[in-house]
Protein backbone atom coordinates (compact mmCIF):
# COMPACT_ATOMS: atom_id res chain seq x y z
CA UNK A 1 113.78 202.45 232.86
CA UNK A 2 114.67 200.62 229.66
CA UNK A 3 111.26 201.07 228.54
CA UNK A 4 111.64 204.57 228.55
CA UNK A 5 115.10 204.75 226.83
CA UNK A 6 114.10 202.59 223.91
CA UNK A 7 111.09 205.23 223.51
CA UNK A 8 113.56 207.92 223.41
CA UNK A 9 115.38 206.39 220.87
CA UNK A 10 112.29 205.51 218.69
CA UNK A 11 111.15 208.84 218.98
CA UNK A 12 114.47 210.32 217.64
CA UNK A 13 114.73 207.05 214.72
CA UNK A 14 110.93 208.81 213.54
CA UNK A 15 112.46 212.11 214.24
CA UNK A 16 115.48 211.13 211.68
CA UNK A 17 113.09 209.81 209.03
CA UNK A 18 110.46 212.92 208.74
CA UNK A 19 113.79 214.79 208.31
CA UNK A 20 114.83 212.32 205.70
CA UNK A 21 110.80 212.81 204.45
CA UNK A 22 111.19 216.60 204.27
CA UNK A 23 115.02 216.65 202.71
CA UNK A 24 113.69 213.74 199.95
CA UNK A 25 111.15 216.34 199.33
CA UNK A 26 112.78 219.37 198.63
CA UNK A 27 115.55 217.54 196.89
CA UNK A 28 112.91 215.92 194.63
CA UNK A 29 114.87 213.02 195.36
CA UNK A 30 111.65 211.11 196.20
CA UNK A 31 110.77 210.44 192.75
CA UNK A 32 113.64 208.06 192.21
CA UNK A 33 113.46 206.40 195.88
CA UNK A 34 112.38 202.57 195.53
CA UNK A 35 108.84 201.16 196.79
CA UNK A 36 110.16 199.57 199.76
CA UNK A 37 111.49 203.00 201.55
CA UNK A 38 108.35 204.61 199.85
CA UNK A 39 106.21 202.42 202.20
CA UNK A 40 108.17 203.31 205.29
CA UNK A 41 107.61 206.47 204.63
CA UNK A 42 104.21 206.07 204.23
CA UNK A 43 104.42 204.12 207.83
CA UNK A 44 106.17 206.42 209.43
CA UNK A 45 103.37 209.47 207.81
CA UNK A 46 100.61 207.26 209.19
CA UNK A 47 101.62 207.23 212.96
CA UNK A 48 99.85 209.68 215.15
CA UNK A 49 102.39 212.27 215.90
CA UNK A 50 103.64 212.52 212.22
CA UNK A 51 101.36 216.00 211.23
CA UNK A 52 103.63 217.60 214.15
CA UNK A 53 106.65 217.62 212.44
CA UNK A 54 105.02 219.04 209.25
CA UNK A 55 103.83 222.31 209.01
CA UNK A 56 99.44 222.20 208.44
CA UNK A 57 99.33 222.72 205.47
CA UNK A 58 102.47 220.60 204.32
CA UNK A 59 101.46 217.54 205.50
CA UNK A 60 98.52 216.22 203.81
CA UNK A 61 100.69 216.72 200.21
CA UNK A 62 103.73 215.13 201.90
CA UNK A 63 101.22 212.04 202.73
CA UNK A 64 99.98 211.95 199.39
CA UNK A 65 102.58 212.74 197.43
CA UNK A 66 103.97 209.31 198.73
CA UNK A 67 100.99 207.64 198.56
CA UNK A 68 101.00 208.29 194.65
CA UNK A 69 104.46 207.66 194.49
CA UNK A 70 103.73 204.61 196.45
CA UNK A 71 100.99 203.54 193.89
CA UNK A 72 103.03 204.23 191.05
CA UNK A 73 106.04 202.08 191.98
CA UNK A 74 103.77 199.19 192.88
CA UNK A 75 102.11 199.73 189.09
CA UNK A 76 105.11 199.54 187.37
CA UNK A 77 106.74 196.94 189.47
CA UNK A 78 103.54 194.86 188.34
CA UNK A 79 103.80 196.13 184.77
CA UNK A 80 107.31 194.91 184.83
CA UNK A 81 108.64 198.45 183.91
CA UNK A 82 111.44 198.08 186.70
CA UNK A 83 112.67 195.01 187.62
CA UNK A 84 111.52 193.45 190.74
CA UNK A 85 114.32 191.91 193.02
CA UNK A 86 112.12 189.54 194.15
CA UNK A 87 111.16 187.92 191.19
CA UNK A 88 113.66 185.54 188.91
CA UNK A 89 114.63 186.82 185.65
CA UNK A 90 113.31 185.21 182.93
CA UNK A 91 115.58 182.73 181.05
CA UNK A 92 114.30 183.27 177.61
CA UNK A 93 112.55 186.00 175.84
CA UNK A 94 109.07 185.69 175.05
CA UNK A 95 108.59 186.89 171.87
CA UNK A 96 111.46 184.31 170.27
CA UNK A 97 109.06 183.41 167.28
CA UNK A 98 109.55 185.59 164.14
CA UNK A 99 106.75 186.33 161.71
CA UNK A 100 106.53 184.54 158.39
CA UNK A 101 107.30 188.07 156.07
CA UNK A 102 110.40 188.49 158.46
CA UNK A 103 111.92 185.19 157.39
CA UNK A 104 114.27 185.07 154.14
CA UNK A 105 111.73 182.78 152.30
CA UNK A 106 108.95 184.71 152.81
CA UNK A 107 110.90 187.75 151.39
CA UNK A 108 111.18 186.12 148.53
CA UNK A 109 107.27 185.06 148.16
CA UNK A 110 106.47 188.84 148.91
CA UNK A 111 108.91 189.75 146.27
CA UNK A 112 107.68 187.13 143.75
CA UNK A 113 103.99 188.08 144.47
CA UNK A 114 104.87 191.83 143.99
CA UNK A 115 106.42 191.00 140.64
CA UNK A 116 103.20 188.44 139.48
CA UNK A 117 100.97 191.51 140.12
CA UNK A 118 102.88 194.09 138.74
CA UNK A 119 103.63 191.91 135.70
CA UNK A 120 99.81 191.16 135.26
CA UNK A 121 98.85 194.99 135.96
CA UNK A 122 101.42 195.81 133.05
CA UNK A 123 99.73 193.28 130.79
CA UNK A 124 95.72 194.42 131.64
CA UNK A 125 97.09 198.23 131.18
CA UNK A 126 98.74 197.14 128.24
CA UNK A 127 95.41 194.75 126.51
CA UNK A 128 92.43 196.57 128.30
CA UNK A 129 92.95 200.11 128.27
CA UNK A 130 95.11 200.60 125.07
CA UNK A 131 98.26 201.60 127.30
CA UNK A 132 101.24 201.22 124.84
């Protein structure tokens, strides 16, 4: 007899989440839901009764529009695009190191270089080409 109660109640927990399914749907709330309820959806679209609480048509886009969504969310969890709760945050940055024309002395040698060759491009106008 308890076997047959906890079935009930399954079947009405699945019932609840192709409702949630549908409702994320139309809301276009889906887009924002995280990977983890993503892939119970996807469970819960892969068990064989699902397609009956979908109209024909409806379900194959329902399962794939979760499976993409599903994909996507794993991609940018691995691209680091959202942060994974799982993994520790990093405890410095990793692009600490400046480059050289960033620092205040080599400022100075790009501005000192500048003024060398615009000094000697003055003077070769100036001897070479008759430029008063």
């Amino acid at each position: 007899m308890t076997d047959k109660i906890l079935f009930v109640e399954l079947i009405m927990d699945m019932t609840a989440v192709y409702l949630e399914i549908q409702q994320s749907i139309n809301s276009g709330a889906i887009a924002s839901l995280p990977k983890e309820r993503l892939a119970q959806f996807s469970a819960a679209l892969a068990r064989p009764q699902a397609y009956t609480h979908f109209s024909a048509p409806e379900f194959p886009q329902v399962c794939e529009t979760v499976r993409t969504l599903l994909i996507v969310r794993s991609n940018e969890e691995a691209l680091g695009k959202i942060p994974n709760p799982a993994a520790s945050p990093p405890t410095e940055p990793t692009n600490s190191k400046t480059d050289w024309h960033e620092k205040p002395l080599g400022k100075v040698w790009l501005i000192v270089v500048g003024g060398v060759l615009l000094a000697l491009t003055v003077y070769a106008l100036r001897n070479y080409i008759g430029i008063p």
